[in-house]
Protein backbone atom coordinates (compact mmCIF):
# COMPACT_ATOMS: atom_id res chain seq x y z
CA UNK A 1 0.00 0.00 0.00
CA UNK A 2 1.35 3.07 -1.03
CA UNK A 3 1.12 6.48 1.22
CA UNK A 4 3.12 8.53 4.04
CA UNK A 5 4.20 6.40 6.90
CA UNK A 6 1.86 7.98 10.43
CA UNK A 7 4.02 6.82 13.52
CA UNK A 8 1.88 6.35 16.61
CA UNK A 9 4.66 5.54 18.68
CA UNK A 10 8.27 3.44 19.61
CA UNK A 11 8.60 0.47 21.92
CA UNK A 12 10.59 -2.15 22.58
CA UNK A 13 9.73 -5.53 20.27
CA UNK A 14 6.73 -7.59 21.89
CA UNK A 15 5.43 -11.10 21.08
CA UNK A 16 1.91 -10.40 22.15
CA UNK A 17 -0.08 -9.42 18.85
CA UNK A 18 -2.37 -6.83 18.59
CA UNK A 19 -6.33 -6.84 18.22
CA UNK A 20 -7.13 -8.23 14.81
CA UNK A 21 -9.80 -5.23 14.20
CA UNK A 22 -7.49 -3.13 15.39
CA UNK A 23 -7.55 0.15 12.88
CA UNK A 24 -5.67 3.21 13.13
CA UNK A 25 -5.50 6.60 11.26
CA UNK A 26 -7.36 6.63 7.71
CA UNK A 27 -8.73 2.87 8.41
CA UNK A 28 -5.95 1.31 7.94
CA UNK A 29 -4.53 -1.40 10.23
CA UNK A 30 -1.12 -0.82 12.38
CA UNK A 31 2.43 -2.51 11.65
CA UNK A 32 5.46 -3.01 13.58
CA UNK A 33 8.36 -1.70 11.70
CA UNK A 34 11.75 -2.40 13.66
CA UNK A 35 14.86 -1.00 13.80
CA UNK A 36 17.68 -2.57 16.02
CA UNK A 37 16.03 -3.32 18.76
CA UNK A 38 13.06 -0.77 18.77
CA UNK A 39 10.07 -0.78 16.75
CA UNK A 40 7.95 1.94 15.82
CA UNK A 41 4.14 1.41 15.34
CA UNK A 42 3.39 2.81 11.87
CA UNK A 43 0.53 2.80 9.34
CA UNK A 44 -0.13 4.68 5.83
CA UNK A 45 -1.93 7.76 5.61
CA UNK A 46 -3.08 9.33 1.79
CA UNK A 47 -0.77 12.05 0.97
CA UNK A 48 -3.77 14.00 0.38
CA UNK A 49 -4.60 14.41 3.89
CA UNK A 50 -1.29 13.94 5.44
CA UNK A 51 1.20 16.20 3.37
CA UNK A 52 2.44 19.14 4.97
CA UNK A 53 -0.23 21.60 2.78
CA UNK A 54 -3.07 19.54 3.74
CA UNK A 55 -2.26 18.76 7.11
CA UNK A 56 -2.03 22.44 8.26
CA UNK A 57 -5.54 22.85 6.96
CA UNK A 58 -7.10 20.21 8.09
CA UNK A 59 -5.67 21.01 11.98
CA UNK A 60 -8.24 24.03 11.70
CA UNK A 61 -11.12 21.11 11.54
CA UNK A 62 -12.04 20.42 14.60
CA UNK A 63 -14.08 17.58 13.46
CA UNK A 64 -11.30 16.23 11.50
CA UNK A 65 -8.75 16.31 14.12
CA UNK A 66 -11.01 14.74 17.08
CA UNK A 67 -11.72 11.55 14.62
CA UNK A 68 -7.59 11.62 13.81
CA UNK A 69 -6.89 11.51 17.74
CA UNK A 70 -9.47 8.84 18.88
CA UNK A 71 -7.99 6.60 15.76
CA UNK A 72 -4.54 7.58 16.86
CA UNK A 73 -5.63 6.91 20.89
CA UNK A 74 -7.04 3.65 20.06
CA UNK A 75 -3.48 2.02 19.11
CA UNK A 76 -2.00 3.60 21.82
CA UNK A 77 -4.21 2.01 24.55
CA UNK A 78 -4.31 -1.46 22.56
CA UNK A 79 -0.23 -1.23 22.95
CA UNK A 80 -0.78 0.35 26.50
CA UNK A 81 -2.38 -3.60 27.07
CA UNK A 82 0.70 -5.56 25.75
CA UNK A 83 3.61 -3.64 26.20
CA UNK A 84 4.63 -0.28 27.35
CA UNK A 85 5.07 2.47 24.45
CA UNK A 86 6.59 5.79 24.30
CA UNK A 87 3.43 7.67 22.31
CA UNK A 88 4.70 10.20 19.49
CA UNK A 89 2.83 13.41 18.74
CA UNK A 90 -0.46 13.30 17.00
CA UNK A 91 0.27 14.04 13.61
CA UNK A 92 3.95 12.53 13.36
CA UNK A 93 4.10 11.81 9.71
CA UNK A 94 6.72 10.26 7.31
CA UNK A 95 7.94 10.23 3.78
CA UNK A 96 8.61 6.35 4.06
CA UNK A 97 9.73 3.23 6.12
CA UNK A 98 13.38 4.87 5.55
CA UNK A 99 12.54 8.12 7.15
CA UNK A 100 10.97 6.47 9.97
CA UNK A 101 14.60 4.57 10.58
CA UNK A 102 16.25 7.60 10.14
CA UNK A 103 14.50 9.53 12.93
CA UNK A 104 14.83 6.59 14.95
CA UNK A 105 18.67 6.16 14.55
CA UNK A 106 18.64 9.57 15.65
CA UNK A 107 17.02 9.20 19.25
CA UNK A 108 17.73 5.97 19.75
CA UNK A 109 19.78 6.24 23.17
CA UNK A 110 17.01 8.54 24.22
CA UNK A 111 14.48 6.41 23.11
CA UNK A 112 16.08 3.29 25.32
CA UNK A 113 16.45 5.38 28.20
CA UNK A 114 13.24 6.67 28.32
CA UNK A 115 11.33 3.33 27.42
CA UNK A 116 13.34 1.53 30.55
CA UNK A 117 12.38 4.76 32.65
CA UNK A 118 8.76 3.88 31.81
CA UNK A 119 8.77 0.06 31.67
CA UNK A 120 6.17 -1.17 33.75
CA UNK A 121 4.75 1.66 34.69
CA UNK A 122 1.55 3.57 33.28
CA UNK A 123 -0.27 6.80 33.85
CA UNK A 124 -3.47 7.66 35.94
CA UNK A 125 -4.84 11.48 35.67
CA UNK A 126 -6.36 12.76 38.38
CA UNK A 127 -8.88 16.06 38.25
CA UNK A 128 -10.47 18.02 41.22
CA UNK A 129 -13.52 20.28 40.25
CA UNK A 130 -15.10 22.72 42.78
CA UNK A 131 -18.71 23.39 42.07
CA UNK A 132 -19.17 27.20 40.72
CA UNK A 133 -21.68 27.72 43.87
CA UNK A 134 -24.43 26.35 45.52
CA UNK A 135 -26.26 26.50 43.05
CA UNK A 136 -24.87 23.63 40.70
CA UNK A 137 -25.21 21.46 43.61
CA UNK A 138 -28.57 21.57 44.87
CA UNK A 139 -31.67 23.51 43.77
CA UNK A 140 -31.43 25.94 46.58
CA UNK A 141 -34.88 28.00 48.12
CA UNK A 142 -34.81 31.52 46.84
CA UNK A 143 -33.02 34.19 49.06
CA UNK A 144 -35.33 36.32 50.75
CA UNK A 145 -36.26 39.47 48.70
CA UNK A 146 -34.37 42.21 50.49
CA UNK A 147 -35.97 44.68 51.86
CA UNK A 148 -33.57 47.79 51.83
CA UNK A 149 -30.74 48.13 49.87
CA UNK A 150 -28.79 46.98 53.30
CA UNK A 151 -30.37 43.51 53.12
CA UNK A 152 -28.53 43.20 49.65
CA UNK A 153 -25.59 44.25 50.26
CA UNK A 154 -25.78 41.83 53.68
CA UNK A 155 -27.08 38.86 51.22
CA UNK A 156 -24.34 39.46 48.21
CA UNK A 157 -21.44 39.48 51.48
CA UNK A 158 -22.61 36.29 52.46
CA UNK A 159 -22.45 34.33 49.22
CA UNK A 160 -19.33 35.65 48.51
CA UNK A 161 -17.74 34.60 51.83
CA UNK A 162 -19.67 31.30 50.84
CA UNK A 163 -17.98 30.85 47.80
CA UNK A 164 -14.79 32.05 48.81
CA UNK A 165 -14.62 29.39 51.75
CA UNK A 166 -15.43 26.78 49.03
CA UNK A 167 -12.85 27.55 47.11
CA UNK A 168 -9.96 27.64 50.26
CA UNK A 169 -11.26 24.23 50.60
CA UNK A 170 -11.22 22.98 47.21
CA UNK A 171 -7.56 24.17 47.15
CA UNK A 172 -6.77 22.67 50.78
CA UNK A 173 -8.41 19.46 49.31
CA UNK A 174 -6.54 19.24 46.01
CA UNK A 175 -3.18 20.10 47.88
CA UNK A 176 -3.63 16.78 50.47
CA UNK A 177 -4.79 14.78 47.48
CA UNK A 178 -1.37 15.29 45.44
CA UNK A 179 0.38 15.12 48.59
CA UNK A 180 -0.78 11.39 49.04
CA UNK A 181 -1.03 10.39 45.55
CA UNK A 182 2.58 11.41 44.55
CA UNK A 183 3.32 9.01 48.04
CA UNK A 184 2.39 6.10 46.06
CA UNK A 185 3.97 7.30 42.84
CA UNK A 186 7.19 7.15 41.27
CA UNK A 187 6.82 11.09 39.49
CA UNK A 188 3.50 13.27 39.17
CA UNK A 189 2.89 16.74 36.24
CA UNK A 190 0.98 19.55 37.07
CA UNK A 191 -0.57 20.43 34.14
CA UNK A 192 -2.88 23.59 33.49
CA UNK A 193 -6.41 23.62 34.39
CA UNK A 194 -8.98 22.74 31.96
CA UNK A 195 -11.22 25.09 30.34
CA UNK A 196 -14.57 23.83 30.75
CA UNK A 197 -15.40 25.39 27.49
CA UNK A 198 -13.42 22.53 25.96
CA UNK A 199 -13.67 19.84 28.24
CA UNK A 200 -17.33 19.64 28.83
CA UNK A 201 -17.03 19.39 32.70
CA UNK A 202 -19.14 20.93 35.09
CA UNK A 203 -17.57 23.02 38.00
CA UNK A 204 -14.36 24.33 38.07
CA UNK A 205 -11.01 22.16 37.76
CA UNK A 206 -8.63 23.24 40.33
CA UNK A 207 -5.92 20.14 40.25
CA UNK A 208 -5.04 18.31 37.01
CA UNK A 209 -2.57 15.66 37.55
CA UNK A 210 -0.83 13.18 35.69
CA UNK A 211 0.76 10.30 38.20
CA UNK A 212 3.30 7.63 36.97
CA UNK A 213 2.42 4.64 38.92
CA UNK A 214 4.34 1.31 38.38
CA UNK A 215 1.22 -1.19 37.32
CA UNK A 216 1.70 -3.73 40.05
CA UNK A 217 0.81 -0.55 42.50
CA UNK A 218 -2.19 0.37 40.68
CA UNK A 219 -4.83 -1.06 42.52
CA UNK A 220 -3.74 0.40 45.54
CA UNK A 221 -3.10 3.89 43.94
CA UNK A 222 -6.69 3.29 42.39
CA UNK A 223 -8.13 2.78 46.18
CA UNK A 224 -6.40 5.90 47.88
CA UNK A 225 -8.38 7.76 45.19
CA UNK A 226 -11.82 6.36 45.58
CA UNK A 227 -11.38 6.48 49.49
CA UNK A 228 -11.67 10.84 48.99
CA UNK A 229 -14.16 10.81 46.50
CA UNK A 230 -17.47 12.18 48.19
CA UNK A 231 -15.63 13.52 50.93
CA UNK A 232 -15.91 17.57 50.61
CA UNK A 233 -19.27 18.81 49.42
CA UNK A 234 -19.28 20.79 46.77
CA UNK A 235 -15.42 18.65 45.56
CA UNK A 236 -15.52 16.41 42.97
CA UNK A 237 -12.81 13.92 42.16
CA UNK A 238 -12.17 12.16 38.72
CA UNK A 239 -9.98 9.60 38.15
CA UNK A 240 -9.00 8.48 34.64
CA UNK A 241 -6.57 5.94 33.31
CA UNK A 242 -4.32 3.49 33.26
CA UNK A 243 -2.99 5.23 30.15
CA UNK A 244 0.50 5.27 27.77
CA UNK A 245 2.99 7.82 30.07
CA UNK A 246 2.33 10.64 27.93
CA UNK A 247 2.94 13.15 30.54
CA UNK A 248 6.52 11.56 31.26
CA UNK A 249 7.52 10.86 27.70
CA UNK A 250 9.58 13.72 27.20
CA UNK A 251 10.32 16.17 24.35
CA UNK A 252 12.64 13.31 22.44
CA UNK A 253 9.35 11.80 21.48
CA UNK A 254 7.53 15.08 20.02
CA UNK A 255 8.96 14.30 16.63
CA UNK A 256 10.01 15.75 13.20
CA UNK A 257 7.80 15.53 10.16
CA UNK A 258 9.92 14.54 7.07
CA UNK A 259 8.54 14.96 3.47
């Protein structure tokens, strides 16, 4: 089959195969293609999607680019299931099998030492919203009209110190919960809070955290979660994973397009 080479990401050789239905970008199925002793997990792409021209535009298409990253996250969690692979950037794309060698040869050493860094090991993310205000919460009775322009002022003071006490606590909360997450962790991200404009969740996010956890420890890193959920009214916890260590590849794996 002709076509650009799409590189979802390197690993070390496995004997496990993959799903037989398995299908990646464009439809079609992903090979191994090795080099020494890494192999990179590659399918073809048309040209007329994938070339540098085409490409650019089609990042502006939101539609587009969602069905290109579930495609390209469905490999990564069926290798996530039978080995342990260092995931390339979404759109990593390739002239041919050559160029893919090429830009391994290049990071190679890198490569190995981050693939025994992550060996064994996958990632959980970890999200604390706070609830915007009562109101989200509960249906709450209508305040009282005022009666004088002092009973407004008196009502607006005391949702505002309401609020503002929820929020100390959502930030007390999330700052235990990394504390005793990263205990049963080997490294923990960070990241930036999610706009709820993009990510569809309710409240706002106050802790987004990425946790590498070796997967023997799972379960209990999985339990110390659950045991806060529910715990602080108006806190909501959200676990997600066991995914590919994307937060602790690195920048090696960000990769170079080559045309």
């Amino acid at each position: 089959m002709t076509g650009l080479r799409y590189v979802y990401a390197v690993c070390r050789p496995f004997g496990t195969p993959l799903q037989a239905q398995l299908t990646g970008v464009g439809g079609d199925p992903p090979r191994l293609l090795p080099h020494h002793d890494l192999v990179a997990v590659v399918s073809h792409v048309p040209e007329a999607d994938f070339a540098e021209e085409p490409l650019r535009a089609h990042l502006e298409d939101l539609d587009w680019l969602t069905a290109v990253a579930r495609a390209h996250q469905g490999v990564i969690d069926a290798l996530t299931t039978v080995t342990t692979p260092l995931p390339l950037r979404l759109g990593t794309v390739f002239r041919d099998d050559s160029g893919v060698r090429t830009m391994i040869e290049a990071r190679e050493e890198s490569f190995r030492r981050t693939l025994d860094r992550l060996e064994g090991r996958v990632e959980w993310g970890v999200k604390v919203y706070v609830e915007s205000g009562p109101e989200e919460r509960a249906p709450a009775p209508p305040a009282p009209r005022p009666a004088s322009g002092r009973d407004y002022l008196r009502q607006r003071r005391t949702a505002s110190r309401a609020q503002d006490d929820l929020w100390r606590r959502a930030e007390n909360f999330a700052t235990r919960l990394h504390e005793t997450l990263s205990e049963c962790a080997e490294d923990s991200r960070i990241h930036a809070p999610q706009n709820p404009a993009l990510s569809g969740a309710s409240g706002r996010n106050v802790l987004n955290a990425a946790y590498l956890v070796p997967r023997t420890q799972s379960e209990e890193f999985v339990e110390r979660v659950d045991r806060t959920k529910d715990g602080e009214p108006g806190i909501r916890v959200e676990l997600t994973g066991p995914w590919a260590a994307y937060s602790f590849a690195g920048e090696e794996t960000s990769g170079e397009e080559e045309r």
